[in-house]
C-alpha atoms as a PDB file:
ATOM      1  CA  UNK A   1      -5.865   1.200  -7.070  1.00  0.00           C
ATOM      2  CA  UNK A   2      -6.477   2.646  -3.612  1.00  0.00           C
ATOM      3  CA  UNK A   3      -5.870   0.329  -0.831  1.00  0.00           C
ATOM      4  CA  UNK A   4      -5.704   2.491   2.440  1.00  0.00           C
ATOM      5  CA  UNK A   5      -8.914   4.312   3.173  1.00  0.00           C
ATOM      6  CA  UNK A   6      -8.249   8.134   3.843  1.00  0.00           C
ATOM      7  CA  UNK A   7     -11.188   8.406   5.789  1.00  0.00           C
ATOM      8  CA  UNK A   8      -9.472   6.836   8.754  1.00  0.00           C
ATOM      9  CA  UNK A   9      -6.452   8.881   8.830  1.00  0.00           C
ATOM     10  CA  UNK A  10      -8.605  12.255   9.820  1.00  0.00           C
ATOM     11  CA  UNK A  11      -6.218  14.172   7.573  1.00  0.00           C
ATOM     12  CA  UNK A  12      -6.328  18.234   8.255  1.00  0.00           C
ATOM     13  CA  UNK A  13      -5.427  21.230   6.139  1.00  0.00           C
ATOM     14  CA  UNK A  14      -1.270  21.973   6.799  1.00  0.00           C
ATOM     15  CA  UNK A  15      -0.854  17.801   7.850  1.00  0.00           C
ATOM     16  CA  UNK A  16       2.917  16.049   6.686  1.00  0.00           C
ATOM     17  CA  UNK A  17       1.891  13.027   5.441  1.00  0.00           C
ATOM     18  CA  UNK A  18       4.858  10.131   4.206  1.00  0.00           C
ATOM     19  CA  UNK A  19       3.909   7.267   2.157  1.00  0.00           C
ATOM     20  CA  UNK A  20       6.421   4.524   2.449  1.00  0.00           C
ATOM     21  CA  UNK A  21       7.435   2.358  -0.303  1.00  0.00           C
ATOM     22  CA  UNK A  22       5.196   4.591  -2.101  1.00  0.00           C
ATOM     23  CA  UNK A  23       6.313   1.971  -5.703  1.00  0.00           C
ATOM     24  CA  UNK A  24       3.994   4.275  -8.644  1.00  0.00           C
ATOM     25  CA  UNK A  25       2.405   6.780  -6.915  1.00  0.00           C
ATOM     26  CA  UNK A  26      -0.969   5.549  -5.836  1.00  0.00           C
ATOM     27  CA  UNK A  27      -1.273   6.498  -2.601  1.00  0.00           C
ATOM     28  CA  UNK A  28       0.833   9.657  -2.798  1.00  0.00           C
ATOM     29  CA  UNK A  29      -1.184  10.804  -5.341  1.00  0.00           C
ATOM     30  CA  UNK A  30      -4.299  10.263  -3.116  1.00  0.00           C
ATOM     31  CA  UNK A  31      -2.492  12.175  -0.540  1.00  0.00           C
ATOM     32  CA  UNK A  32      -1.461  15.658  -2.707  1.00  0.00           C
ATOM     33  CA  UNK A  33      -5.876  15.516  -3.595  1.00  0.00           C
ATOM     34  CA  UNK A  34      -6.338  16.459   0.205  1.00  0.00           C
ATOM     35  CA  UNK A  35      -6.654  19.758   1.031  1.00  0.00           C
ATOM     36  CA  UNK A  36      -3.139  21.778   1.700  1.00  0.00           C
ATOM     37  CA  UNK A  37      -0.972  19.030   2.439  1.00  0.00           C
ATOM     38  CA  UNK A  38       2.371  18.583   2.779  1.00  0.00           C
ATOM     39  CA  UNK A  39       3.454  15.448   0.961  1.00  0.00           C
ATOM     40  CA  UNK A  40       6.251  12.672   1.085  1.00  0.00           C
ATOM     41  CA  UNK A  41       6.254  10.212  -1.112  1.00  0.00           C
ATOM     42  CA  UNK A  42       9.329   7.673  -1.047  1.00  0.00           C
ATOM     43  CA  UNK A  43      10.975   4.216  -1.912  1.00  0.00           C
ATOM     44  CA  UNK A  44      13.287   2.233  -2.082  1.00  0.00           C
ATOM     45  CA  UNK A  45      13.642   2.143  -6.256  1.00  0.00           C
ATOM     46  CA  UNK A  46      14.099   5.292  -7.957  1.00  0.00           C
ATOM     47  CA  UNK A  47      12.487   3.769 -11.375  1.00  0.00           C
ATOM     48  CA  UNK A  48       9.572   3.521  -9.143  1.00  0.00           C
ATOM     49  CA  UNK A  49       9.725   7.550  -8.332  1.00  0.00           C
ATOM     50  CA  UNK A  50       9.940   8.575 -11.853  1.00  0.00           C
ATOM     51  CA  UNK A  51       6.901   7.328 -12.627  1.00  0.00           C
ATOM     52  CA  UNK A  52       5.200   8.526  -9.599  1.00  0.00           C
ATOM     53  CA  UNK A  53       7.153  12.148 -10.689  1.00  0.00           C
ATOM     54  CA  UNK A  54       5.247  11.326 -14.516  1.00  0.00           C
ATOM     55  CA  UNK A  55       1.841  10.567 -12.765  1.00  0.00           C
ATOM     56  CA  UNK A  56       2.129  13.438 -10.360  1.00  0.00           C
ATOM     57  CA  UNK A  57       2.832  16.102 -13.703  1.00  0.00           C
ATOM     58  CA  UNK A  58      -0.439  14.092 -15.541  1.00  0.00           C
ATOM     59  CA  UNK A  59      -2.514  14.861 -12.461  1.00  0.00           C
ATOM     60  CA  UNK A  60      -0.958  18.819 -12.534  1.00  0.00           C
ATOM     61  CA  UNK A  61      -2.444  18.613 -15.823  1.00  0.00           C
ATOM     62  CA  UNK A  62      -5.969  17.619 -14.365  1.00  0.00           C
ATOM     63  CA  UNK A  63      -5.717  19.997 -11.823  1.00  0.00           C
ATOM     64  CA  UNK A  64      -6.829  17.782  -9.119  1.00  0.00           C
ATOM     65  CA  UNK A  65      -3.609  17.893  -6.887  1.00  0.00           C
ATOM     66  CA  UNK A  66      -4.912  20.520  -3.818  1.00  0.00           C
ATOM     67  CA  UNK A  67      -1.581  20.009  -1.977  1.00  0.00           C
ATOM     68  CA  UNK A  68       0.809  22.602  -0.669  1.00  0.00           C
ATOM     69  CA  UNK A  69       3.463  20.565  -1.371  1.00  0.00           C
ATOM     70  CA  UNK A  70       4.887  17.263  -2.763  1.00  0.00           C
ATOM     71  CA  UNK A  71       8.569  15.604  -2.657  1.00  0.00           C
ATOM     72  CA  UNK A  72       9.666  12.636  -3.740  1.00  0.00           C
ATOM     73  CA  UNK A  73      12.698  10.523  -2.242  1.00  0.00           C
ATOM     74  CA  UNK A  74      14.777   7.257  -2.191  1.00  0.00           C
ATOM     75  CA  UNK A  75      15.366   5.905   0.873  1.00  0.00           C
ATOM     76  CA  UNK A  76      15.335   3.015   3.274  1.00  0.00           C
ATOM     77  CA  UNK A  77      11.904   2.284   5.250  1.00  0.00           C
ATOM     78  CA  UNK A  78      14.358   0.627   8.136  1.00  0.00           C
ATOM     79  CA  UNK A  79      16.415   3.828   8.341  1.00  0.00           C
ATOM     80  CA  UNK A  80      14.365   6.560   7.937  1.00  0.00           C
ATOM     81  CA  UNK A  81      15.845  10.594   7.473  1.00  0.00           C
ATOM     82  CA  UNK A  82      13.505  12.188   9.452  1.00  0.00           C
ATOM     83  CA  UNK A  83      13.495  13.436  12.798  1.00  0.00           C
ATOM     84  CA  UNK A  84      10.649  11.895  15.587  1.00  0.00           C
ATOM     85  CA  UNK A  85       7.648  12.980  15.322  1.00  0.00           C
ATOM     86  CA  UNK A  86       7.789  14.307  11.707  1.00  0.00           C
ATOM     87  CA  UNK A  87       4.789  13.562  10.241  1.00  0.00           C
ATOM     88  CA  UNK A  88       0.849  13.535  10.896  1.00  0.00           C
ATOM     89  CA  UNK A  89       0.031  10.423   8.696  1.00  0.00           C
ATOM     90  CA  UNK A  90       2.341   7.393   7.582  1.00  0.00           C
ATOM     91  CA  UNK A  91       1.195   4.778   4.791  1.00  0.00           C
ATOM     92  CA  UNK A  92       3.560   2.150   4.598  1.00  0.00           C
ATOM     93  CA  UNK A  93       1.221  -0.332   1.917  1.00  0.00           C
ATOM     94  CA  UNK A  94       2.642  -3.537   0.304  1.00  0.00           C
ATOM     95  CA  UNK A  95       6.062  -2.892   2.032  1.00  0.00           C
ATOM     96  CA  UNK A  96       6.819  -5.008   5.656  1.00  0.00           C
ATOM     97  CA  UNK A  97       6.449  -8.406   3.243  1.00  0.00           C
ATOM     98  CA  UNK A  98       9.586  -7.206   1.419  1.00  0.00           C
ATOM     99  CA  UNK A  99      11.657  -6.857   4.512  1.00  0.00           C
ATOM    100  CA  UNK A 100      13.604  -8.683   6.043  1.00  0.00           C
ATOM    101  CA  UNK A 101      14.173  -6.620   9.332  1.00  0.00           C
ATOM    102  CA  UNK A 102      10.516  -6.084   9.120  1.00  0.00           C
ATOM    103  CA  UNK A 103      10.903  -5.015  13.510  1.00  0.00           C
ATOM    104  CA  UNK A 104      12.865  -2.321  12.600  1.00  0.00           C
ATOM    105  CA  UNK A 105      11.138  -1.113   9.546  1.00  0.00           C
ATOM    106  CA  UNK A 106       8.103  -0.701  12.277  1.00  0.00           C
ATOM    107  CA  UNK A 107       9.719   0.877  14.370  1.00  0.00           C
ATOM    108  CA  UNK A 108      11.038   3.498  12.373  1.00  0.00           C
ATOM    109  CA  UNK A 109       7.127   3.541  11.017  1.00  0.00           C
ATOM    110  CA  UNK A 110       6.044   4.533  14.881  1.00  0.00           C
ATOM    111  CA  UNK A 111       9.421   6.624  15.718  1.00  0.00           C
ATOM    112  CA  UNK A 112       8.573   9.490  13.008  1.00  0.00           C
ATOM    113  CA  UNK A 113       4.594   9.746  13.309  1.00  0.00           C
ATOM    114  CA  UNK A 114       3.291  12.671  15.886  1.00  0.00           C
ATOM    115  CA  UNK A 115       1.615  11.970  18.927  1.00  0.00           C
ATOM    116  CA  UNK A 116      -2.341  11.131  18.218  1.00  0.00           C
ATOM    117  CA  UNK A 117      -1.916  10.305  14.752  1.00  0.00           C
ATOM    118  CA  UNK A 118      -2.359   7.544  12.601  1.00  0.00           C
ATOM    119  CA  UNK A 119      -0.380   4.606  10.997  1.00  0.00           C
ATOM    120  CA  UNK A 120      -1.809   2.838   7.886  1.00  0.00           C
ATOM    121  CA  UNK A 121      -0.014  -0.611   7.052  1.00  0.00           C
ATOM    122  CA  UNK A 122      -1.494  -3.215   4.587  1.00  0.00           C
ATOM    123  CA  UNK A 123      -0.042  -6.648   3.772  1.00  0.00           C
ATOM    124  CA  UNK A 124      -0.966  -9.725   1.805  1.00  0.00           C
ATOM    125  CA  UNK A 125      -3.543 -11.685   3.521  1.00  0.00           C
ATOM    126  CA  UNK A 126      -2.464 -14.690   4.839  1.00  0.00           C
ATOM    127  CA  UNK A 127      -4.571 -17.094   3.032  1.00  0.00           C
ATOM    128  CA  UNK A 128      -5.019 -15.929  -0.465  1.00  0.00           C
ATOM    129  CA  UNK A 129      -0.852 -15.073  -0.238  1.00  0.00           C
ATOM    130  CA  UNK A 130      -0.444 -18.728   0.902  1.00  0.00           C
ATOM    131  CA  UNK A 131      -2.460 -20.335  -1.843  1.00  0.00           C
ATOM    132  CA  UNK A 132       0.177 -18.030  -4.218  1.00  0.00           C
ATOM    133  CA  UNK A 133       3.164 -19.627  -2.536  1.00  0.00           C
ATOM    134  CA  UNK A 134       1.453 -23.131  -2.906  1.00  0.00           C
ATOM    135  CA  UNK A 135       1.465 -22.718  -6.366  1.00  0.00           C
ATOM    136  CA  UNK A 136       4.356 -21.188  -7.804  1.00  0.00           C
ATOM    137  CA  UNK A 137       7.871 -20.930  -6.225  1.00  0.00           C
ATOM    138  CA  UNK A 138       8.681 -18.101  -8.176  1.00  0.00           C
ATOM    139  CA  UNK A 139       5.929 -15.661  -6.899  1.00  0.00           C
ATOM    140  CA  UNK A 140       7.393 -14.840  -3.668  1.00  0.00           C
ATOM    141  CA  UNK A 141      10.916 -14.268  -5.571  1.00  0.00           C
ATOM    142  CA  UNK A 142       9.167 -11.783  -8.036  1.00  0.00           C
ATOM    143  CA  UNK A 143       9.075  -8.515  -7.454  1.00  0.00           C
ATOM    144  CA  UNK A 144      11.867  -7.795  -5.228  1.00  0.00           C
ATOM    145  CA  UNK A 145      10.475 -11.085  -3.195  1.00  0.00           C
ATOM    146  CA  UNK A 146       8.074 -11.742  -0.834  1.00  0.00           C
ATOM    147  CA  UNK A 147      10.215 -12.509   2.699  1.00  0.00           C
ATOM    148  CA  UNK A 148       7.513 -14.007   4.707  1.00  0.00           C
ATOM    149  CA  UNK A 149       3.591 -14.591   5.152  1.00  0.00           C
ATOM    150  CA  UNK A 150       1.806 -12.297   7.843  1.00  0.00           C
ATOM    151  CA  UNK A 151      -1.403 -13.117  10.160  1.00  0.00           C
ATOM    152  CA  UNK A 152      -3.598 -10.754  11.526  1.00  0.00           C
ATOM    153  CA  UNK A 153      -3.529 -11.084  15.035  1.00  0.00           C
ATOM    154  CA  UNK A 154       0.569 -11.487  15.205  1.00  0.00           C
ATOM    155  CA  UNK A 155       1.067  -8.373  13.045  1.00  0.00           C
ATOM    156  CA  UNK A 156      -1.382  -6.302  15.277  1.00  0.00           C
ATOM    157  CA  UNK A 157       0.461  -7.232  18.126  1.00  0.00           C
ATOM    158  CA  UNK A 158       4.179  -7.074  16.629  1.00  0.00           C
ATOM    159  CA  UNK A 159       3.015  -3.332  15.812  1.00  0.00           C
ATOM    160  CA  UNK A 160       1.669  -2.899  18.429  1.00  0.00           C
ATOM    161  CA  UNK A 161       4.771  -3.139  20.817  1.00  0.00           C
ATOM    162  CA  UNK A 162       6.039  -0.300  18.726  1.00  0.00           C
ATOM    163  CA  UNK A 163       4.145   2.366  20.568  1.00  0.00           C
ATOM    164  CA  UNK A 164       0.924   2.343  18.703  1.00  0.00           C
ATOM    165  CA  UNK A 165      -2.655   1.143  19.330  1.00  0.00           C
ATOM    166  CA  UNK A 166      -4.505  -0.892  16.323  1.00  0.00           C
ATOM    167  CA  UNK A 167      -8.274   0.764  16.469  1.00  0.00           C
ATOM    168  CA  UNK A 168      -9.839  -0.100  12.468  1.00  0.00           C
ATOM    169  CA  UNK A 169      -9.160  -2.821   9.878  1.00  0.00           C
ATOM    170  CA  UNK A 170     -10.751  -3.935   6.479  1.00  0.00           C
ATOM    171  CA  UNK A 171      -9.616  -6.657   3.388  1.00  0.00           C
ATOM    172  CA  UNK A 172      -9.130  -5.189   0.265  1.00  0.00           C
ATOM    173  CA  UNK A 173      -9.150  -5.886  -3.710  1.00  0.00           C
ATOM    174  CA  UNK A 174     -10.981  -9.079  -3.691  1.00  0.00           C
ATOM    175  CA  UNK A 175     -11.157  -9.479  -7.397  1.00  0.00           C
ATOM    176  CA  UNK A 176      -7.746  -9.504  -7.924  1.00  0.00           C
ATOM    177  CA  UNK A 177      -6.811 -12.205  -5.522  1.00  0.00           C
ATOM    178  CA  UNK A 178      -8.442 -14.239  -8.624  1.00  0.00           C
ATOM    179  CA  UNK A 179      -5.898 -12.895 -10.622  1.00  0.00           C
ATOM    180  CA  UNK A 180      -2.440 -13.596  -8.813  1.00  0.00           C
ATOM    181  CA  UNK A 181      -4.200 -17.421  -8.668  1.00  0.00           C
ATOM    182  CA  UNK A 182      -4.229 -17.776 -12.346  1.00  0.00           C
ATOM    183  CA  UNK A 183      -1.187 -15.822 -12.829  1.00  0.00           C
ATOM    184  CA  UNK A 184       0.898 -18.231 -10.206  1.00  0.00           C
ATOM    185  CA  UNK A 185      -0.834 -21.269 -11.913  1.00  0.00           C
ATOM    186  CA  UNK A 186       0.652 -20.264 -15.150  1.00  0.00           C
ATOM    187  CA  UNK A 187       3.607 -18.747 -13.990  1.00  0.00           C
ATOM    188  CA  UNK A 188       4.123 -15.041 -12.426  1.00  0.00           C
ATOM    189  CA  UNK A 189       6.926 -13.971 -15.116  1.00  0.00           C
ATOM    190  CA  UNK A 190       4.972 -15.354 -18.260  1.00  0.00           C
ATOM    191  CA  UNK A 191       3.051 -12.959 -20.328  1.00  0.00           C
ATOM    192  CA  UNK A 192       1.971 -15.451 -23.223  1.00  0.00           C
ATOM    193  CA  UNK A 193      -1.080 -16.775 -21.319  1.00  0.00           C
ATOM    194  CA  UNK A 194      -4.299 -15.422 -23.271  1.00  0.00           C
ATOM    195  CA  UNK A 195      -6.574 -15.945 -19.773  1.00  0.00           C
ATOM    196  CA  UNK A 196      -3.958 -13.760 -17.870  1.00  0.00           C
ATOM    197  CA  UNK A 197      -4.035 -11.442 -20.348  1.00  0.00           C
ATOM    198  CA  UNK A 198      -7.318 -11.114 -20.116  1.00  0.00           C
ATOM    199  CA  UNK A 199      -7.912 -10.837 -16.763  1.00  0.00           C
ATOM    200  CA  UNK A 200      -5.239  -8.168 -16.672  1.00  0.00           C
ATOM    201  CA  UNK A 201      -7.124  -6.073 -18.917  1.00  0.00           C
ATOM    202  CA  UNK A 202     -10.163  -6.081 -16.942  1.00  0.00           C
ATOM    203  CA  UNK A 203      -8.358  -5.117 -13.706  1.00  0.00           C
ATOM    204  CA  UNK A 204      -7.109  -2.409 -15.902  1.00  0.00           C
ATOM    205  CA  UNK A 205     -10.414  -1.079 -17.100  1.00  0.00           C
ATOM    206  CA  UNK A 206     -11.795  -1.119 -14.128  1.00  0.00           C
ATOM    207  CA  UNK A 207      -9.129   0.949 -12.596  1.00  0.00           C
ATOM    208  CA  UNK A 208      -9.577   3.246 -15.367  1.00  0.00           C
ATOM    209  CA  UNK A 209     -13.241   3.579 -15.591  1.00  0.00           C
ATOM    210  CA  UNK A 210     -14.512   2.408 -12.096  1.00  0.00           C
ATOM    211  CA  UNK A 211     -17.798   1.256 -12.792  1.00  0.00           C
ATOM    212  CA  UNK A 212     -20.370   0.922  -9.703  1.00  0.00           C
ATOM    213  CA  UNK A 213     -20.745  -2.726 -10.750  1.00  0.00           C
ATOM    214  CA  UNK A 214     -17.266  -4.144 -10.301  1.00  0.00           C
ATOM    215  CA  UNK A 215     -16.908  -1.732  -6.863  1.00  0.00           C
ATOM    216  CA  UNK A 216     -19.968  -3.312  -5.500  1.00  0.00           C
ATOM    217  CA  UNK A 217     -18.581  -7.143  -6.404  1.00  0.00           C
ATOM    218  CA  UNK A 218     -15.424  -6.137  -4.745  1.00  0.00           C
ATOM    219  CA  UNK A 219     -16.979  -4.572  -1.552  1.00  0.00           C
ATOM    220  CA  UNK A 220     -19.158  -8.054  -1.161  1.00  0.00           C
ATOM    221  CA  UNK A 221     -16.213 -10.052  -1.369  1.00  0.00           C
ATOM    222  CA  UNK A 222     -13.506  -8.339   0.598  1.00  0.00           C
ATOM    223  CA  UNK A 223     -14.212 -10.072   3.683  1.00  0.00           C
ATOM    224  CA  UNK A 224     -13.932 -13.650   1.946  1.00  0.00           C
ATOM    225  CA  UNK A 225     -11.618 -12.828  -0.876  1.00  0.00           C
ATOM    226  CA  UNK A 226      -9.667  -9.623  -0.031  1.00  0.00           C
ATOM    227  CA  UNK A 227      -6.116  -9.294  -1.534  1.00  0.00           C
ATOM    228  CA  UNK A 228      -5.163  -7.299   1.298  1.00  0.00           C
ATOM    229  CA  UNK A 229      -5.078  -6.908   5.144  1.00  0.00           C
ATOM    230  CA  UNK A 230      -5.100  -3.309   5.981  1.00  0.00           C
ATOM    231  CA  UNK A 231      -4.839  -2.029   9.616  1.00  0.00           C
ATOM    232  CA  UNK A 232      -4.915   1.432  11.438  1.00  0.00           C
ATOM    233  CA  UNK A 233      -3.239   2.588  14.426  1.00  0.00           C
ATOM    234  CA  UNK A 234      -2.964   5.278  16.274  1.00  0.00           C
ATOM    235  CA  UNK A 235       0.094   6.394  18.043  1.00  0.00           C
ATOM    236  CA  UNK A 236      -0.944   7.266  21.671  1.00  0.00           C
END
């Protein structure tokens, strides 16, 4: 499940690009199928980078990795080991929600990207996120917890003040914001409910299969029902 698009990050043969809070892969993954990279992928949980290590030896198998290079680290997004002006592309996706010093975590976003490159950051939408709140207490305490709720405009500009300049946004996964309704309805942690279940399995399929039929429902409804805020920046 792709959430940034790599179209906007203008990504060149021999570029270092760091995904943040990378969780299972997705995006690093993504990153090693562009042509001679040099790829970081890193968080927080090292459970999470063994099974980005297990995806990244299944794709090996595929041969559909075209990097140059791929590591894989633990570390803190709010105290990054890397020196300014490290790396050509940052994705930081599904991460500032987690934080609680979510200004420094930004920061340290803007500090290590190169002049004239590009930050990707995506968040929970504000509405669809607060409807999940609404309805269950313990969704924003799952998964590591959900700190806070972001708006558009006041994330743009709290990045902003970092040293970049927002230029490109979309909404993403619109058919699962569905989902994470039902699932807070019923509870986030229970796995008994047949509907869930169900509903899981489709999200699952189409992952797996990606038929043009679900991608077009999901492209019509991103700008109503999209999951997730995603925003570009450039660092001028």
């Amino acid at each position: 499940m792709i959430t940034i698009d790599f179209n906007q990050l203008d990504i060149l043969p021999e570029d270092r690009i760091l995904d943040i809070g990378c969780g299972e892969g997705r995006h690093t993954i993504k990153a090693c199928q562009q042509n001679k990279t040099l790829c970081v992928g890193a968080d927080f949980s090292f459970k999470n980078l063994i099974e980005t290590k297990k995806k990244l030896t299944f794709h090996k198998t595929l041969n559909d990795l075209c990097c140059k290079s791929v590591d894989l680290s633990c570390m803190d997004v709010t105290t990054l080991p890397f020196k300014d002006s490290s790396f050509d592309s940052v994705i930081c996706s599904e991460v500032l929600e987690h934080i609680p010093d979510d200004k420094k975590a930004i920061s340290e976003l803007v500090r290590i990207l190169k002049l004239g490159k590009i930050l990707a950051v995506s968040v929970p939408r504000f509405w669809p996120e607060k409807i999940c709140w609404l309805l269950s207490d313990e969704y924003f305490n799952a998964n590591m917890g959900h700190v806070r709720i972001y708006k558009k405009a006041s994330l743009i500009k709290a990045i902003e003040s970092s040293g970049v300049t927002y230029f490109s946004s979309h909404y993403a996964h619109s058919i699962h914001t569905p989902f994470w309704w039902l699932k807070c309805l019923v509870g986030p942690n229970r796995t008994d409910s047949k509907l869930v279940n169900l509903y899981h399995r489709l999200l699952v399929w189409d992952l797996m299969k990606k038929p043009k039929f679900t991608a077009f429902i999901d492209k019509l409804f991103n700008p109503i029902l999209g999951k997730s805020l995603v925003l570009y920046f450039k660092k001028q």
